[in-house]
C-alpha atoms as a PDB file:
ATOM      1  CA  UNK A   1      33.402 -21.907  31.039  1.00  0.00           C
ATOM      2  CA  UNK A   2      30.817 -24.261  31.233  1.00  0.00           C
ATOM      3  CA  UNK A   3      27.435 -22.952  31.594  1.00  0.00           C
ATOM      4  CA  UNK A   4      24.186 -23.862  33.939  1.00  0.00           C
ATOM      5  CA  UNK A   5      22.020 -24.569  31.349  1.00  0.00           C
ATOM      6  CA  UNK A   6      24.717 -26.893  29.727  1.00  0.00           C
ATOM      7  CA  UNK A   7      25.109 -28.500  32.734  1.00  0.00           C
ATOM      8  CA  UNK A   8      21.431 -29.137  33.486  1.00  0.00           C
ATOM      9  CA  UNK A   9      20.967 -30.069  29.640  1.00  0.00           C
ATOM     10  CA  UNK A  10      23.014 -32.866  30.316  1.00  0.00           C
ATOM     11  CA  UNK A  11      22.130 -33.898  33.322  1.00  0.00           C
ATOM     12  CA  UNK A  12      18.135 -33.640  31.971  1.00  0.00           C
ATOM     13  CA  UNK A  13      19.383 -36.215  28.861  1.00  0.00           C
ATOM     14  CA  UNK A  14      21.284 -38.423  31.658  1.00  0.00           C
ATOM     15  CA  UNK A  15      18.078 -39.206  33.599  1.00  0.00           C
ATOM     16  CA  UNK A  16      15.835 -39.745  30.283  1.00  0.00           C
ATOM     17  CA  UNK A  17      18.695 -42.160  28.410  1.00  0.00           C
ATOM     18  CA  UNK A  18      18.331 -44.208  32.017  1.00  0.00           C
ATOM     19  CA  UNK A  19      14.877 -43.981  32.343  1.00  0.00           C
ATOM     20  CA  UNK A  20      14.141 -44.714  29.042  1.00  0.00           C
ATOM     21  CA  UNK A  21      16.532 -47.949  28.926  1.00  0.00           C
ATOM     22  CA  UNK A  22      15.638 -49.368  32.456  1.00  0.00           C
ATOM     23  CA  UNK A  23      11.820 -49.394  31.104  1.00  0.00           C
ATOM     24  CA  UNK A  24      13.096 -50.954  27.771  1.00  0.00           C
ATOM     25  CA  UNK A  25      14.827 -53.660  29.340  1.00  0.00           C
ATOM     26  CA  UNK A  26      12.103 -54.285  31.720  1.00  0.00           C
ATOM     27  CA  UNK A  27       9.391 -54.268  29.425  1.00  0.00           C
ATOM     28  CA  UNK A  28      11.527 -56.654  26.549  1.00  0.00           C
ATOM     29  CA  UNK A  29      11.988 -58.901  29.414  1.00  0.00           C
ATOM     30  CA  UNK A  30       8.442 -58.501  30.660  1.00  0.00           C
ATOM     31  CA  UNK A  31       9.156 -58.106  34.301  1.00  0.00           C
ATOM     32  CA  UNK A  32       7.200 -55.215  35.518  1.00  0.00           C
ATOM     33  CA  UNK A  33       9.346 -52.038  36.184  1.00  0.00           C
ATOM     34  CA  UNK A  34       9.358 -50.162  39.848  1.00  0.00           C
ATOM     35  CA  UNK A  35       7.371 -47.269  39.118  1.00  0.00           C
ATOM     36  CA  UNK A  36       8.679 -45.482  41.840  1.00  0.00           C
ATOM     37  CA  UNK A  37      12.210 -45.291  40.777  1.00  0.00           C
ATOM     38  CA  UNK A  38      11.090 -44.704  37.025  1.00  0.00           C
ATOM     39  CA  UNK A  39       9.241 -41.543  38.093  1.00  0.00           C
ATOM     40  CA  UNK A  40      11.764 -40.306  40.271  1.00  0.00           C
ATOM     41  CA  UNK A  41      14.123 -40.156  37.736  1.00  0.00           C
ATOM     42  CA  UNK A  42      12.131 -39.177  34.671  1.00  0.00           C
ATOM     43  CA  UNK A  43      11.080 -36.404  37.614  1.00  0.00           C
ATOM     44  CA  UNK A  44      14.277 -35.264  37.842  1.00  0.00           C
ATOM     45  CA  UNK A  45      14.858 -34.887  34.318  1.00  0.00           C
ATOM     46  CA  UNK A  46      12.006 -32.672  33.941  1.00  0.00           C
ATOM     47  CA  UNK A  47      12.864 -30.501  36.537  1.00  0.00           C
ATOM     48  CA  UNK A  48      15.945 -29.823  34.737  1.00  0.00           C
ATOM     49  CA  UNK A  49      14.427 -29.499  30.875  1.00  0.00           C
ATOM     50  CA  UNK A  50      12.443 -27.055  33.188  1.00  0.00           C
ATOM     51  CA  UNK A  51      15.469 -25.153  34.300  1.00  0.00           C
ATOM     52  CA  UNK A  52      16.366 -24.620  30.712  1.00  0.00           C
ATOM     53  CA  UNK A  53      13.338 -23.909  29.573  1.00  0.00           C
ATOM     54  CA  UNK A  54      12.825 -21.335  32.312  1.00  0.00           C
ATOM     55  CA  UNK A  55      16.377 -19.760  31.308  1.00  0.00           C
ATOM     56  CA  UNK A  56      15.363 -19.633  27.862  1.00  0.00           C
ATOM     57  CA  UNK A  57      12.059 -18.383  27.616  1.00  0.00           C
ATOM     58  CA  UNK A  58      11.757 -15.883  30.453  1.00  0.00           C
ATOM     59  CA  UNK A  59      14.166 -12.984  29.598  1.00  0.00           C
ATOM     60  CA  UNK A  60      13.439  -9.300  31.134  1.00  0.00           C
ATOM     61  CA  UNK A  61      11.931  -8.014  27.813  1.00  0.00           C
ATOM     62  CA  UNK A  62       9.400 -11.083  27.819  1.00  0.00           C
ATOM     63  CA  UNK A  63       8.885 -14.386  26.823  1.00  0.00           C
ATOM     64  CA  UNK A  64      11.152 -15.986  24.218  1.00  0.00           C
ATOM     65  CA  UNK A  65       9.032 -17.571  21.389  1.00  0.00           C
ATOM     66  CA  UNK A  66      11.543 -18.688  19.557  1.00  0.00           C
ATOM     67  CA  UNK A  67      10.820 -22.004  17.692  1.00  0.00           C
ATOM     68  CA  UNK A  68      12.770 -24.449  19.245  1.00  0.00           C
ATOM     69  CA  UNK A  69      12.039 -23.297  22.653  1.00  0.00           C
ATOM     70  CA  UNK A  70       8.661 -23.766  21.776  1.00  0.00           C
ATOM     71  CA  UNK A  71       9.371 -27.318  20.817  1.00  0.00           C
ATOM     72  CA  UNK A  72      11.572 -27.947  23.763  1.00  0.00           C
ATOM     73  CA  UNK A  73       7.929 -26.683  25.772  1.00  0.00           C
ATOM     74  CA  UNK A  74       5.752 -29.055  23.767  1.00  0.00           C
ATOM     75  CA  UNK A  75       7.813 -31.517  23.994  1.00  0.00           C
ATOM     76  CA  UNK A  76       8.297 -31.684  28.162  1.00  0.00           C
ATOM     77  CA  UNK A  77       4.728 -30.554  28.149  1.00  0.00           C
ATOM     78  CA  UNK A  78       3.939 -34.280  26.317  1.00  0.00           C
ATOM     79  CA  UNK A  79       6.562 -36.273  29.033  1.00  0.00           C
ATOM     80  CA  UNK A  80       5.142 -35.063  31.620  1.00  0.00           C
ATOM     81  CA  UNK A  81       1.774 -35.803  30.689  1.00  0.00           C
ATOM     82  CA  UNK A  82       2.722 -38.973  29.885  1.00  0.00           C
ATOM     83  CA  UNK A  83       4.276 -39.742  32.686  1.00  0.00           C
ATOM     84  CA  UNK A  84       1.063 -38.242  34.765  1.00  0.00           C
ATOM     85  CA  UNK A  85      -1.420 -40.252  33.224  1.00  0.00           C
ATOM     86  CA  UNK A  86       0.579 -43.081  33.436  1.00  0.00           C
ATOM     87  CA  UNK A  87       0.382 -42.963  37.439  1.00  0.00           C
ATOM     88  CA  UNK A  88      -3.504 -43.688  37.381  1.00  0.00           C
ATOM     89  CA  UNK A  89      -3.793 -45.474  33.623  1.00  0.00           C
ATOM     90  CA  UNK A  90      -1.245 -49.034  32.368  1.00  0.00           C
ATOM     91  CA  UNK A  91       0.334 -47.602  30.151  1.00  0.00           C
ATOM     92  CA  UNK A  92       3.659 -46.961  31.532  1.00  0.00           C
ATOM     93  CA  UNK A  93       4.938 -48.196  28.077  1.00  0.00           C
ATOM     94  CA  UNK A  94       4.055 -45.161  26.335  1.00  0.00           C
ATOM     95  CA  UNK A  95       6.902 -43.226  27.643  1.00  0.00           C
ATOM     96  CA  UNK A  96       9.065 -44.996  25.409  1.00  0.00           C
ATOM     97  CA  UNK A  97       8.149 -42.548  22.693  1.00  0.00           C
ATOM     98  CA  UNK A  98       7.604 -39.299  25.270  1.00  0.00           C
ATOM     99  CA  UNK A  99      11.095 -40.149  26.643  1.00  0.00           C
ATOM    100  CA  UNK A 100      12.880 -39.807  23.198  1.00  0.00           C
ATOM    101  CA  UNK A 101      10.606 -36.813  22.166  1.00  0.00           C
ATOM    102  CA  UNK A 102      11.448 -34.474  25.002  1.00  0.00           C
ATOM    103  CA  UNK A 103      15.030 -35.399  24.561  1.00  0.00           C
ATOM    104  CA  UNK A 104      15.281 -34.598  21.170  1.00  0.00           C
ATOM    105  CA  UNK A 105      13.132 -30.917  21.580  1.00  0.00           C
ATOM    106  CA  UNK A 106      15.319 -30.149  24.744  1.00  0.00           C
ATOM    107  CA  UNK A 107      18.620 -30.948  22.505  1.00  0.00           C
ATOM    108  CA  UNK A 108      16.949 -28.766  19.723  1.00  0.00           C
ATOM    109  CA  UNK A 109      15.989 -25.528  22.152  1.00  0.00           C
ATOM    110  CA  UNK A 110      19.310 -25.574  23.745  1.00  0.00           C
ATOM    111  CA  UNK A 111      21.592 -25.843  20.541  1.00  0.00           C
ATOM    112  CA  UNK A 112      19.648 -24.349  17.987  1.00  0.00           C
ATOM    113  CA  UNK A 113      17.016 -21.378  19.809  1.00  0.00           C
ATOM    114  CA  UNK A 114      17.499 -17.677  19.338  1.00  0.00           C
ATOM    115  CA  UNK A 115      17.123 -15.198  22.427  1.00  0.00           C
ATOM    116  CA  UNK A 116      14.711 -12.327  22.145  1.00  0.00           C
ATOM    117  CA  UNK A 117      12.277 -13.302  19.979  1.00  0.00           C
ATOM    118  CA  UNK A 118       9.422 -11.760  21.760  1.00  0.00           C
ATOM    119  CA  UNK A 119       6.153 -10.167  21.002  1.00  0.00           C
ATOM    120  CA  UNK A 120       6.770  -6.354  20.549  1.00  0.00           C
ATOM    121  CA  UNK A 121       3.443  -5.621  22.114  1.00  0.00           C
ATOM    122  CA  UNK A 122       2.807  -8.155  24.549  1.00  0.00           C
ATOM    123  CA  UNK A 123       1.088  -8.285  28.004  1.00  0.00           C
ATOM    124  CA  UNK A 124       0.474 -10.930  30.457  1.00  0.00           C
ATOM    125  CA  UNK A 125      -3.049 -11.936  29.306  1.00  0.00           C
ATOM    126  CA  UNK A 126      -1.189 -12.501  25.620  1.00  0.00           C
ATOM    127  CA  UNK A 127       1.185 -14.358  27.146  1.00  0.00           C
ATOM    128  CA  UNK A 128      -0.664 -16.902  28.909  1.00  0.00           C
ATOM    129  CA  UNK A 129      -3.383 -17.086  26.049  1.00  0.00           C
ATOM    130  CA  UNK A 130      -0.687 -18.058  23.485  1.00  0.00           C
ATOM    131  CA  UNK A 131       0.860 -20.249  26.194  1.00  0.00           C
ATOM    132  CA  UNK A 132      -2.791 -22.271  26.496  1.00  0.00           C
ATOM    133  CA  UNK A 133      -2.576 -22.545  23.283  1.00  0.00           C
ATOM    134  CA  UNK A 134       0.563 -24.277  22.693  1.00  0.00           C
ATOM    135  CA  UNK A 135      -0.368 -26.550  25.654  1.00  0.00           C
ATOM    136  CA  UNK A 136      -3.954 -27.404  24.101  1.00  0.00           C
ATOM    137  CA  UNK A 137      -1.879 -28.284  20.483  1.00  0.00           C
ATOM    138  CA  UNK A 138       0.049 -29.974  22.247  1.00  0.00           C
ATOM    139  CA  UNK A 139      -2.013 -32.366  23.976  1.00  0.00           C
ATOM    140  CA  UNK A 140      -4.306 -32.376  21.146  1.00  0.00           C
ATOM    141  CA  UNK A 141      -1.407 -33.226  19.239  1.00  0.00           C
ATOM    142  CA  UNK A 142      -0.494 -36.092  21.931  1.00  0.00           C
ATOM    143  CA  UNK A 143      -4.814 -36.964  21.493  1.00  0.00           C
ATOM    144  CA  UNK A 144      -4.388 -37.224  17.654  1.00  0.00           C
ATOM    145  CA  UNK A 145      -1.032 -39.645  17.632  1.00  0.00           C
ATOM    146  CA  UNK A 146      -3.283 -42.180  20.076  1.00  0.00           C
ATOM    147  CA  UNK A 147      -6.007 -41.893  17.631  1.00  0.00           C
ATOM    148  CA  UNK A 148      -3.933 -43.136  14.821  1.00  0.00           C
ATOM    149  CA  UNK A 149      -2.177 -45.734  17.495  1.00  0.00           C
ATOM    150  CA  UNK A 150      -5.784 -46.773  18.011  1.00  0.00           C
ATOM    151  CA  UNK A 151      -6.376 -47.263  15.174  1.00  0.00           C
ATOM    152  CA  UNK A 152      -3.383 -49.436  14.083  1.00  0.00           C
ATOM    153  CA  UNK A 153      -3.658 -51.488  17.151  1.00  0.00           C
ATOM    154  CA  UNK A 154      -7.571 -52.312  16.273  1.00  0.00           C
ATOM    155  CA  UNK A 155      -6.179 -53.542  12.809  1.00  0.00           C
ATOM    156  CA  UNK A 156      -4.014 -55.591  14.151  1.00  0.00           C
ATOM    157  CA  UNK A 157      -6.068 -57.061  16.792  1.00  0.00           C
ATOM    158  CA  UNK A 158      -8.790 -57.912  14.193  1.00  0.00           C
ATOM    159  CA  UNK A 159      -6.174 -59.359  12.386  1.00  0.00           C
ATOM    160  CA  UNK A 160      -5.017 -61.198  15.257  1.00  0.00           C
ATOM    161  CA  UNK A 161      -1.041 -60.522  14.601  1.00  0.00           C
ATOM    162  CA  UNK A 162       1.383 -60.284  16.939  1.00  0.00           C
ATOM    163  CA  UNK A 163       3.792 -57.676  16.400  1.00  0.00           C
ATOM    164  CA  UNK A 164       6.242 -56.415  19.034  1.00  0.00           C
ATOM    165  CA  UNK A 165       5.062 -53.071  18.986  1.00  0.00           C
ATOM    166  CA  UNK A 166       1.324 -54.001  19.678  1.00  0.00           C
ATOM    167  CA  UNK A 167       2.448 -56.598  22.361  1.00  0.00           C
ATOM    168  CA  UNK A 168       4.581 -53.768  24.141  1.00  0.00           C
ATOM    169  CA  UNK A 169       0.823 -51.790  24.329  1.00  0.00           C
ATOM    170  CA  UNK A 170      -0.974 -51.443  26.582  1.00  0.00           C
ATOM    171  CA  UNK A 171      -4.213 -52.688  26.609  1.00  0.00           C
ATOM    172  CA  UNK A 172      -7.068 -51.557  24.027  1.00  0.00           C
ATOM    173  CA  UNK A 173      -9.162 -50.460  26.560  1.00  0.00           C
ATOM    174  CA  UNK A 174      -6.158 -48.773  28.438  1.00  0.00           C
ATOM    175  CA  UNK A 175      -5.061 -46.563  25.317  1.00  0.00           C
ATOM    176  CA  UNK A 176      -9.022 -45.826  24.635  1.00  0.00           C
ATOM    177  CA  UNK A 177      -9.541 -44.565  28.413  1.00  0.00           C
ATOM    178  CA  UNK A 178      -5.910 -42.130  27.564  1.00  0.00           C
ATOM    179  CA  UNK A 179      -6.807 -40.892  24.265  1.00  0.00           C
ATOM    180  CA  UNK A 180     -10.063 -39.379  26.445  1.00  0.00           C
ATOM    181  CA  UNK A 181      -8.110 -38.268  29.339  1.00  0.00           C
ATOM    182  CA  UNK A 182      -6.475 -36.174  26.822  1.00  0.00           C
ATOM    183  CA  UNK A 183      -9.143 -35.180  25.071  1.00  0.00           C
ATOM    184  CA  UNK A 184     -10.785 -33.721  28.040  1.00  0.00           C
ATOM    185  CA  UNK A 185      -7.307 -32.035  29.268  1.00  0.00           C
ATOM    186  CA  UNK A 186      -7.393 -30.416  25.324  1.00  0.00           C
ATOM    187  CA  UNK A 187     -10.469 -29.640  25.496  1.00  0.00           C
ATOM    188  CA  UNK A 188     -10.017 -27.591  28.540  1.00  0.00           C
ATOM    189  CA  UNK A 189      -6.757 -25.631  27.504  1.00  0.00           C
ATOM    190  CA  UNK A 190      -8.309 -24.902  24.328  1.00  0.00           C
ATOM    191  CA  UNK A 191     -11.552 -23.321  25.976  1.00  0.00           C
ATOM    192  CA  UNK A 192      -9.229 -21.560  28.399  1.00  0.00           C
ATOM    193  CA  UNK A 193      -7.123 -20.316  25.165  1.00  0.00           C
ATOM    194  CA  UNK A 194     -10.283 -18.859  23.322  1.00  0.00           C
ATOM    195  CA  UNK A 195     -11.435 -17.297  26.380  1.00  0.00           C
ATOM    196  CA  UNK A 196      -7.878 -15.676  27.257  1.00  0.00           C
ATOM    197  CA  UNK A 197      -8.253 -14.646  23.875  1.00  0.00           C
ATOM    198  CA  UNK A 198     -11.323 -12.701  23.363  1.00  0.00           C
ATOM    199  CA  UNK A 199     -10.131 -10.712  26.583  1.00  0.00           C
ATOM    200  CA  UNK A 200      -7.017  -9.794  25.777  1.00  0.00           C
ATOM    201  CA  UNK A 201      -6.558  -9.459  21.586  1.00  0.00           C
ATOM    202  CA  UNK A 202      -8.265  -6.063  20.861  1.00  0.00           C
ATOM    203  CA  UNK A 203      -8.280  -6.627  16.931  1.00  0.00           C
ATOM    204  CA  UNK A 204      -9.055  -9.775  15.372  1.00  0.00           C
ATOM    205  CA  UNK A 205      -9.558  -9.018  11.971  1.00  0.00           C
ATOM    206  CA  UNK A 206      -6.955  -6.418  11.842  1.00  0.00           C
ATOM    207  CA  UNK A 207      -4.223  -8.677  13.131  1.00  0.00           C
ATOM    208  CA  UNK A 208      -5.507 -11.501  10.317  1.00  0.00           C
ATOM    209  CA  UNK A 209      -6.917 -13.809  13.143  1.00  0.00           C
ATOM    210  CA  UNK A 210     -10.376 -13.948  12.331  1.00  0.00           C
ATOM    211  CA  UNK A 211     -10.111 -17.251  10.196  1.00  0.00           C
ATOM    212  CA  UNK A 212      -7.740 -19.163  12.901  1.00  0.00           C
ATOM    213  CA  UNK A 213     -10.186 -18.396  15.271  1.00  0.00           C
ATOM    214  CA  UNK A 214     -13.391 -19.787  13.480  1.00  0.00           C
ATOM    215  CA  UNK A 215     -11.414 -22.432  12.781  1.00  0.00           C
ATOM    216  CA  UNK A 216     -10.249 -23.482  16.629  1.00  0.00           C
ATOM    217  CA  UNK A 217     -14.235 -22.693  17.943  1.00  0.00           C
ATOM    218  CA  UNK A 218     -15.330 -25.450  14.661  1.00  0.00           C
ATOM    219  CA  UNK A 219     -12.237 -27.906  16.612  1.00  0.00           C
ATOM    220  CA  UNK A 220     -13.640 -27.067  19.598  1.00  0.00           C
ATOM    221  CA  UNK A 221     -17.162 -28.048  18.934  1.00  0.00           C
ATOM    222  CA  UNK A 222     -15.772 -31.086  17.388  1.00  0.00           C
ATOM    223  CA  UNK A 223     -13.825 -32.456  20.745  1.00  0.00           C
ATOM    224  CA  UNK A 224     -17.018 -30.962  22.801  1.00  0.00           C
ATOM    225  CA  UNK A 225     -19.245 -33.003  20.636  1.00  0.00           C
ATOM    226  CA  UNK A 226     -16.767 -35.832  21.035  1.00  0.00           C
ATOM    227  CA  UNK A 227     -17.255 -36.086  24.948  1.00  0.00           C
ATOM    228  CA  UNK A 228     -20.788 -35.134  24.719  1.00  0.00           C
ATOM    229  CA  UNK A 229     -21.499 -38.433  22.672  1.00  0.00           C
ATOM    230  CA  UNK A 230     -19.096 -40.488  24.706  1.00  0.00           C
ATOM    231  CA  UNK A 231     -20.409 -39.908  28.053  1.00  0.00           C
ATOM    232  CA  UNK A 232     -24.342 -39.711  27.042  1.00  0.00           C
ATOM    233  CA  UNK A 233     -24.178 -41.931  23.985  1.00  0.00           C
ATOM    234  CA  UNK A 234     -21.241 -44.236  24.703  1.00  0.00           C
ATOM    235  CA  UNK A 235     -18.845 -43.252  21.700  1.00  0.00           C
ATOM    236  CA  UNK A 236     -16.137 -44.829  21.007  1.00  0.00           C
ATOM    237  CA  UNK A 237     -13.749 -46.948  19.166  1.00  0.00           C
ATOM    238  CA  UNK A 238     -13.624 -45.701  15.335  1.00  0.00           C
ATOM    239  CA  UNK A 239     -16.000 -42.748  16.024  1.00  0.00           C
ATOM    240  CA  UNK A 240     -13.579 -41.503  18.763  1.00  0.00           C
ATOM    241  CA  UNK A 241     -10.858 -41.775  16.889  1.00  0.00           C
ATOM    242  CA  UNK A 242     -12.402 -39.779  13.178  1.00  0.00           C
ATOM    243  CA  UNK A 243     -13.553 -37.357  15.512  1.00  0.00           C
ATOM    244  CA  UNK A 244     -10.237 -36.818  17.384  1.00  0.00           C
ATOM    245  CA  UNK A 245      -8.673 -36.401  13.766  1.00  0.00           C
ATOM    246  CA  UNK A 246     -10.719 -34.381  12.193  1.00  0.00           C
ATOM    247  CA  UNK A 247     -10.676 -31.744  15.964  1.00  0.00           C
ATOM    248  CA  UNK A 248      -6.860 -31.699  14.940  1.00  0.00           C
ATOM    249  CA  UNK A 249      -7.065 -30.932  10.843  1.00  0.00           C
ATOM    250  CA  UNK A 250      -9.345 -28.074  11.876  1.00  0.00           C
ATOM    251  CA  UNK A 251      -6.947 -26.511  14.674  1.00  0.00           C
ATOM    252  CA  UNK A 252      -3.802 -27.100  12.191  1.00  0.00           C
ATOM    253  CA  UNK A 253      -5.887 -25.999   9.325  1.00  0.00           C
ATOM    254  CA  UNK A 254      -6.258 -22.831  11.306  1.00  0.00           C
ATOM    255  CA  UNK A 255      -3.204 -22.106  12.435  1.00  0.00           C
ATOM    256  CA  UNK A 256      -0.754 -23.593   9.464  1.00  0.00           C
ATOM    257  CA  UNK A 257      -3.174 -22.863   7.128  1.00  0.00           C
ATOM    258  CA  UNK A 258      -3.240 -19.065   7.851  1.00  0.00           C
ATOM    259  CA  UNK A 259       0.565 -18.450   8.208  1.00  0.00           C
ATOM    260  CA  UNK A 260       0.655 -20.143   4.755  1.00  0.00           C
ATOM    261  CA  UNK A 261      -1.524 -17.457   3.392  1.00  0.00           C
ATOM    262  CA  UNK A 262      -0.233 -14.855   5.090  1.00  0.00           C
ATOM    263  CA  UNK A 263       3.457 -15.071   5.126  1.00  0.00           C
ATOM    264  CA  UNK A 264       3.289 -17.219   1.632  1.00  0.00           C
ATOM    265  CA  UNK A 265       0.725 -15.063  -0.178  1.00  0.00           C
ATOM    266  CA  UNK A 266       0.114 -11.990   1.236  1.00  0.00           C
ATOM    267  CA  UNK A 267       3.752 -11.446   1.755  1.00  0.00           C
ATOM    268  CA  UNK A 268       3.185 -10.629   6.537  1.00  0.00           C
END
């Protein structure tokens, strides 16, 4: 018997194969796309990676943190981002690389997730501070891969080549103005996830999270310096992007770096 989840799976990969090829197309042939259409149907298909997320994380015991739900969340979390920011910003082009992301987590959280891997002591402030954070990596995440596209696309536009990929970008300016509309969305979740945090986890050094959490109030100094400079000073360009990398290596220093040493070394 074939299953709702199934069914919605497939329906979810229907609308982002046709999305995702009706903006190709139109793009390749540089005729502008009807946005309309485009977002109803990329709309749809995160309604349903939402249905399946919503059947696989929420079970009666508590949310399922299983990996590869977690990646399905991050990566319909990105998509729909991408497709937001793309109502107000030109760079409808992006979602050629959110469309095949969220496909590829939602294919992975379906097929390959576990149910019931949930936090033996949990409560709702728990929940939604570990849910902030996994939205702030996320988009931090999302903040760091435009540095780097920044950063590529300046080289090339200095060395005044024309490569497909850099003409399908939008323009410099246009993927400058994102990478801050995401840093300021980051910024946010993470402040909300530290906050959600000191209220609701009881024990920080006896549940080994004393180090993670210097670490994420260094990253967030680092984005909050980041905006401070950019609206007062007028950062941007190649200090924008270090800064935006080195706000990531801190967060993923924090958190890989301390499961590393404690699951590695320490043998929790």
């Amino acid at each position: 018997m074939i299953s709702l989840p199934l069914v919605y799976t497939i329906l979810a990969l229907i609308a982002y194969t046709t999305s995702f090829w009706y903006l190709f197309i139109h793009l390749m042939s540089k005729r502008d796309p009807n946005h309309w259409f485009l977002g109803l149907v990329l709309g749809l298909g995160l309604l349903l990676h939402g249905g399946v997320l919503c059947n696989d994380m929420l079970t009666p015991s508590g949310i399922n943190y299983d990996v590869f739900v977690l990646m399905s969340f991050t990566s319909g979390l990105m998509l729909f981002l991408s497709l937001l920011f793309s109502t107000f910003r030109p760079i409808l082009a992006l979602n050629l690389l959110g469309i095949p992301v969220a496909a590829i987590g939602l294919i992975l959280g379906f097929a390959l997730s576990k149910p019931n891997q949930v936090i033996e002591q949990h409560s709702l402030g728990l929940d939604i501070h570990i849910i902030l954070s996994l939205s702030a990596y996320a988009v931090l995440l999302m903040a760091t891969i435009q540095a780097v596209i920044l950063w590529f696309q300046n080289r090339e536009l200095k060395n005044k080549t024309k490569r497909l990929w850099v003409n399908l970008l939008p323009s410099f300016q246009a993927m400058e103005s994102l990478l801050f509309d995401l840093i300021i969305t980051g910024f946010i979740l993470l402040t909300l996830a530290l906050v959600f945090g000191f209220f609701t986890i009881e024990n920080f050094f006896a549940q080994h999270l004393a180090h993670k959490t210097a670490f994420s109030i260094i990253s967030w100094f680092v984005y909050g310096s980041l905006l401070i400079g950019h609206y007062k000073f007028g950062w941007r360009g190649q200090k924008a992007i270090r800064f935006t990398l080195i706000g990531f290596f801190l967060l993923a220093v924090g958190f890989i770096g301390s499961k590393f040493v404690l699951e590695m070394i320490l043998g929790k």
